[in-house]
C-alpha atoms as a PDB file:
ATOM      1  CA  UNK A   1      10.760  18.705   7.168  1.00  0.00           C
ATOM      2  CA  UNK A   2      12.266  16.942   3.858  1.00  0.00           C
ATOM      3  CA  UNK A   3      11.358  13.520   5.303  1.00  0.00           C
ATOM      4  CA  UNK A   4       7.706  14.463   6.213  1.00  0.00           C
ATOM      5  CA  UNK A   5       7.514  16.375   2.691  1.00  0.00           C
ATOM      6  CA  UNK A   6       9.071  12.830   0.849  1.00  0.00           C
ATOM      7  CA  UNK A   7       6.747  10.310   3.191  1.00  0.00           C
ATOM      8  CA  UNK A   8       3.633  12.645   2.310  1.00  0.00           C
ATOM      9  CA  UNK A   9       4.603  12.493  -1.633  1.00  0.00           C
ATOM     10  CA  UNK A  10       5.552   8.914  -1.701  1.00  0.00           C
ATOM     11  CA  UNK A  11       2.345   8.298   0.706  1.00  0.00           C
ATOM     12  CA  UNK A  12      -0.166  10.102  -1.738  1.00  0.00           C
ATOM     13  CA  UNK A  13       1.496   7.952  -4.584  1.00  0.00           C
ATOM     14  CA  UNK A  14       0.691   4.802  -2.865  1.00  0.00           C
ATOM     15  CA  UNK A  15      -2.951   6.223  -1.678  1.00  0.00           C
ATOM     16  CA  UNK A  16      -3.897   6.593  -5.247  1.00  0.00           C
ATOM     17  CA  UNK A  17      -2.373   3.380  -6.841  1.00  0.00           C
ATOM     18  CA  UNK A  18      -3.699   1.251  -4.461  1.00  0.00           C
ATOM     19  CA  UNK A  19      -7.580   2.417  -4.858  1.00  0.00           C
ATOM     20  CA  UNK A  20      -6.931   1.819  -8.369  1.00  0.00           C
ATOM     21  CA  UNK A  21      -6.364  -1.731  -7.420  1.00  0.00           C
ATOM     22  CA  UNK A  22      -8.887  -2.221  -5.473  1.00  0.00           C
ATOM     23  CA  UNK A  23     -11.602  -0.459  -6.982  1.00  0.00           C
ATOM     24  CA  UNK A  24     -10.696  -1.436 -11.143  1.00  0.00           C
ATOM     25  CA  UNK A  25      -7.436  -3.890 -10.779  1.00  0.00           C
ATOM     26  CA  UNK A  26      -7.710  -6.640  -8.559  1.00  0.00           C
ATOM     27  CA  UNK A  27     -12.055  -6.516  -9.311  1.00  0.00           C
ATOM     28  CA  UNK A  28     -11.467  -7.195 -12.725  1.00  0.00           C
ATOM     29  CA  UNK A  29      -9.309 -10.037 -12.031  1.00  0.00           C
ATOM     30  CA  UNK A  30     -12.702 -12.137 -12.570  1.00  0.00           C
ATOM     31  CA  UNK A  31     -13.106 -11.947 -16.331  1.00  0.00           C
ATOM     32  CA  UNK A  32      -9.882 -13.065 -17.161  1.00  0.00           C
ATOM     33  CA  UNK A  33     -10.446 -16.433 -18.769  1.00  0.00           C
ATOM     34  CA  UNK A  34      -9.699 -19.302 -16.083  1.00  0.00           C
ATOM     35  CA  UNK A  35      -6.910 -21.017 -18.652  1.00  0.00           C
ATOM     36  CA  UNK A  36      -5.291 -17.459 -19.152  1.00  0.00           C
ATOM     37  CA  UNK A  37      -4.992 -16.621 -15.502  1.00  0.00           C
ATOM     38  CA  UNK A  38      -1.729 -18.381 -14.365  1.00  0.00           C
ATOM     39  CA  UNK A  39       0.072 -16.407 -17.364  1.00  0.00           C
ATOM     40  CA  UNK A  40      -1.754 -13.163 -16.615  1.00  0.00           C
ATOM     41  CA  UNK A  41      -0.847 -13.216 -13.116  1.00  0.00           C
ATOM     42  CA  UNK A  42       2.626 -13.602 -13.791  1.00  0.00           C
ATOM     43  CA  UNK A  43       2.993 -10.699 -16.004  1.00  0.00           C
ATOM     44  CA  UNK A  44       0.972  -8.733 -13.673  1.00  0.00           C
ATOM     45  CA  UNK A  45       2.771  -9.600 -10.386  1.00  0.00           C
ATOM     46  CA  UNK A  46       6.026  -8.562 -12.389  1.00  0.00           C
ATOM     47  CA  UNK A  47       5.044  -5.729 -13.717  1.00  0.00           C
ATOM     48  CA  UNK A  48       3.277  -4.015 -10.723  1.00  0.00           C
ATOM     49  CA  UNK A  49       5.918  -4.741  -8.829  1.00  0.00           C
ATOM     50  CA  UNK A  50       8.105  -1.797 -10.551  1.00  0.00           C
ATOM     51  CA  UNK A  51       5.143   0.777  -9.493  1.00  0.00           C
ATOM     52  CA  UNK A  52       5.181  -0.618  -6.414  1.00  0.00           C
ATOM     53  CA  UNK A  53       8.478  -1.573  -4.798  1.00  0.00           C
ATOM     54  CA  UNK A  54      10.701   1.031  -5.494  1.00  0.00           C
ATOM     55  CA  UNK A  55       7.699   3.435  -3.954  1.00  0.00           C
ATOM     56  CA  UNK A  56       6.964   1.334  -0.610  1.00  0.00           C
ATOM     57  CA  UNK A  57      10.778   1.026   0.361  1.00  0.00           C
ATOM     58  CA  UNK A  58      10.855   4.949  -0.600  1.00  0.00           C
ATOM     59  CA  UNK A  59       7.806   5.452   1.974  1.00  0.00           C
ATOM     60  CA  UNK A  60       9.101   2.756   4.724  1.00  0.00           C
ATOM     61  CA  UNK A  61      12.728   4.762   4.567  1.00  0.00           C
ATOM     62  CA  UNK A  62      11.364   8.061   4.662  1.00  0.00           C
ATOM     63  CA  UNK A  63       8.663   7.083   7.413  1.00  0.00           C
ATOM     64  CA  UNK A  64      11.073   5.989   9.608  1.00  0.00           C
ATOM     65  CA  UNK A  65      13.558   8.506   9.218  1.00  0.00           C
ATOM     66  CA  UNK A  66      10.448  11.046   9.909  1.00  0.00           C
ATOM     67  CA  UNK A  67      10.291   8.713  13.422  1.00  0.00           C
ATOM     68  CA  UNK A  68      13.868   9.362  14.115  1.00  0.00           C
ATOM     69  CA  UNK A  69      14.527  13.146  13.491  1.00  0.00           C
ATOM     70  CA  UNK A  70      11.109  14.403  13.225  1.00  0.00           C
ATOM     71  CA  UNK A  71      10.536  18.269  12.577  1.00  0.00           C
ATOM     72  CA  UNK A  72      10.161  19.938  16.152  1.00  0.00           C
ATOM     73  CA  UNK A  73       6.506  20.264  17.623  1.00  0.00           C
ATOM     74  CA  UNK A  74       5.234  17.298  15.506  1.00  0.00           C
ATOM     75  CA  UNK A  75       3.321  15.181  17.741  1.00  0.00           C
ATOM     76  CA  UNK A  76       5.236  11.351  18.580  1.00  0.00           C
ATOM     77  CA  UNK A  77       1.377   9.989  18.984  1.00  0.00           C
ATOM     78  CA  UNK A  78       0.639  10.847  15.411  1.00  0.00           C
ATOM     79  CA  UNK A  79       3.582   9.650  13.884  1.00  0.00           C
ATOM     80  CA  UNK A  80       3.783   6.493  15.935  1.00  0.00           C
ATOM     81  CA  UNK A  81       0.474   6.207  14.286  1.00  0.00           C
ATOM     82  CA  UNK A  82       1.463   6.889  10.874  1.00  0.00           C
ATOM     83  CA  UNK A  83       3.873   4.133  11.251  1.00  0.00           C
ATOM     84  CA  UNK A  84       1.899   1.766  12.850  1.00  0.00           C
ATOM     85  CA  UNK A  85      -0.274   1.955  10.266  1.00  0.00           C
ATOM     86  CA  UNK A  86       2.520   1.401   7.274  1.00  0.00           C
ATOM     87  CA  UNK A  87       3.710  -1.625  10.130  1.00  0.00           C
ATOM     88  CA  UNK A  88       0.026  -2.874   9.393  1.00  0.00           C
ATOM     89  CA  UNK A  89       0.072  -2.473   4.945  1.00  0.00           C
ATOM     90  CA  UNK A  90       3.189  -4.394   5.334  1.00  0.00           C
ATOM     91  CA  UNK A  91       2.289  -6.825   7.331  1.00  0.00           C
ATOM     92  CA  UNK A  92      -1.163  -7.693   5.564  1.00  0.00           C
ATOM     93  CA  UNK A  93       0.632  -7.398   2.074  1.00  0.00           C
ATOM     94  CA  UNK A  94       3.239 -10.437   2.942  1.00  0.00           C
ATOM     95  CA  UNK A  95       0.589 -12.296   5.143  1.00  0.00           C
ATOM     96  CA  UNK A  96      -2.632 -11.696   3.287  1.00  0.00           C
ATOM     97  CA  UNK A  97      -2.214 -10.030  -0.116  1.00  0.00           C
ATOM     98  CA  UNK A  98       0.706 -12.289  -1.372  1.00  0.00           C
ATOM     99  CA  UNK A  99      -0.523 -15.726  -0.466  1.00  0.00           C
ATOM    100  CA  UNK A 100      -3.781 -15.022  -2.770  1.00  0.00           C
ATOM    101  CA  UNK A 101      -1.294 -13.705  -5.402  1.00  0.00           C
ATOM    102  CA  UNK A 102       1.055 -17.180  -5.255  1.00  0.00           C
ATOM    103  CA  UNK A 103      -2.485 -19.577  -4.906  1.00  0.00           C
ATOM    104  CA  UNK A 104      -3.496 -17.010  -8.759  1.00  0.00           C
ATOM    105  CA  UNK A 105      -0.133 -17.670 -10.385  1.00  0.00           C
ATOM    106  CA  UNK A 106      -1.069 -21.382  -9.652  1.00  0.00           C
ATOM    107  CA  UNK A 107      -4.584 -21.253 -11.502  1.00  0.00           C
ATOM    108  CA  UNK A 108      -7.575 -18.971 -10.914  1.00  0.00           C
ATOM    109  CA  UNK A 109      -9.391 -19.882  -7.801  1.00  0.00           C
ATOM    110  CA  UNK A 110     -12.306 -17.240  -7.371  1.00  0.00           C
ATOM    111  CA  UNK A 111     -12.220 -17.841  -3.779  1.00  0.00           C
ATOM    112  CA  UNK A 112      -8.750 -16.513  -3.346  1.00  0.00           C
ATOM    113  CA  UNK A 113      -9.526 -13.491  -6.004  1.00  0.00           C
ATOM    114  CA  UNK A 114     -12.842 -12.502  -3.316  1.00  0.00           C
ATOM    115  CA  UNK A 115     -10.180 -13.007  -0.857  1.00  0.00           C
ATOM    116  CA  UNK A 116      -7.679 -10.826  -2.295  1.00  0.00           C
ATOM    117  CA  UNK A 117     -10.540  -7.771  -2.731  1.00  0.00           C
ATOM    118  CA  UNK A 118     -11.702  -8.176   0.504  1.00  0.00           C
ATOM    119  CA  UNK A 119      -8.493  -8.381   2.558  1.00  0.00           C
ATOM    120  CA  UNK A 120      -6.977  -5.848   0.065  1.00  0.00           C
ATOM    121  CA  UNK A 121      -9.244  -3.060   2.177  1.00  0.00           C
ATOM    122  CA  UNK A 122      -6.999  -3.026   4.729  1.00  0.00           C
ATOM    123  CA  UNK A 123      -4.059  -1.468   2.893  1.00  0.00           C
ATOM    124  CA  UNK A 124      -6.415   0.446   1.360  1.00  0.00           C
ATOM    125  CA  UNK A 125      -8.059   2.589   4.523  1.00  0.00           C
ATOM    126  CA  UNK A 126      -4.788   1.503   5.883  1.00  0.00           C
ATOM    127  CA  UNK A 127      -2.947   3.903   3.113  1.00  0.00           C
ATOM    128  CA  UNK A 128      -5.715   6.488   2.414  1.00  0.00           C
ATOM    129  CA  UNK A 129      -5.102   6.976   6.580  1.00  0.00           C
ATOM    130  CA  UNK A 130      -1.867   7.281   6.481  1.00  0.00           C
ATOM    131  CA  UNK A 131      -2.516   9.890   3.741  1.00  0.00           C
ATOM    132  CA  UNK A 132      -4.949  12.414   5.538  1.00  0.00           C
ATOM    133  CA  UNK A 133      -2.230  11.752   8.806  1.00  0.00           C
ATOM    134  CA  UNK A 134       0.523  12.834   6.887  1.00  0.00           C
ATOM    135  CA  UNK A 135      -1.503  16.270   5.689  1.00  0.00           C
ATOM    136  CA  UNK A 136      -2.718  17.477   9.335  1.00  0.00           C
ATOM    137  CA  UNK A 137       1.426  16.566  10.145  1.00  0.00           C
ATOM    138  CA  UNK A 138       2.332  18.766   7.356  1.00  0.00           C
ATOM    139  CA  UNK A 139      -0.434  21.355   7.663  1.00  0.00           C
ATOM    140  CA  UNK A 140       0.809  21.288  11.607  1.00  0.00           C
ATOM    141  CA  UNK A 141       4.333  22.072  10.577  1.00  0.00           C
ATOM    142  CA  UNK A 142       3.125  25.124   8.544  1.00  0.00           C
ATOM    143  CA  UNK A 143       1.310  27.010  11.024  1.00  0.00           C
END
C-alpha cells in the first residue's frame, strides 16, 4: 500500500506541474525576445530540472515497485496500464520534448516552440491519466 500511496503523491505532483507547463510555461515561451531565448532556455532547462527529476525517478521507482509487490486484489490490467502510460511520458519526453528543448537552447525557432506545446499533450493526458488511475487503484484498495 506505501508504494501505491507514494506513486499516487508523486503522480498528483507531476499532474499538476506539468499543466502548468503546458497551459502558462512552455505557451509563454513566445514572447521571450528572439536574442534572449538561447540564455533563457538555459536557465530554464536547469532550473526545472530540480522540480522535475528528483520527482519522475521518485514516480518511475515507486511505479514499478507498485508492479512488483502490488497490494492484494489490485487489478495487474490497471497497473500494467498505469505503467504503460509513465513507459509512454518517458518515452515522448527524451524523443519529443527534449529535442525541441536542445533546437531552443540553440536560438528560438517558433516552429520547434508550436512543436514543443503540441507534442507536450501527450505527457500531459498521459500524466493527468495516470492520475485518475492511480485514485480508482487507491479508492479500490480502501473498500
Amino acid at each position: 500500500m506505501i508504494w501505491l500511496l507514494l506513486n499516487l503523491i508523486v503522480t498528483w505532483y507531476m499532474v499538476g506541474l506539468i499543466w502548468l507547463i503546458q497551459i502558462v510555461h512552455y505557451p509563454l515561451f513566445a514572447n521571450i525576445p528572439a536574442a534572449a531565448f538561447p540564455a533563457y532556455e538555459h536557465q530554464n532547462t536547469h532550473r526545472t530540472a530540480w522540480v522535475v527529476i528528483g520527482p519522475m525517478l521518485l514516480e518511475l521507482f515507486s511505479a514499478l515497485l507498485l508492479w512488483w509487490s502490488p497490494p492484494p486484489g489490485l487489478s495487474s490490467t490497471l497497473l500494467g496500464t498505469t505503467l504503460g502510460l509513465l513507459v509512454l511520458i518517458w518515452a515522448s519526453t527524451f524523443w519529443l520534448q527534449a529535442p525541441q528543448h536542445l533546437r531552443l537552447s540553440e536560438r528560438y525557432d517558433s516552429y520547434a516552440q508550436q512543436l514543443l506545446v503540441q507534442t507536450n499533450w501527450i505527457r500531459t493526458l498521459a500524466w493527468t491519466a495516470r492520475g485518475f488511475l492511480l485514485a480508482w487503484a487507491l479508492h479500490q484498495q480502501l473498500q
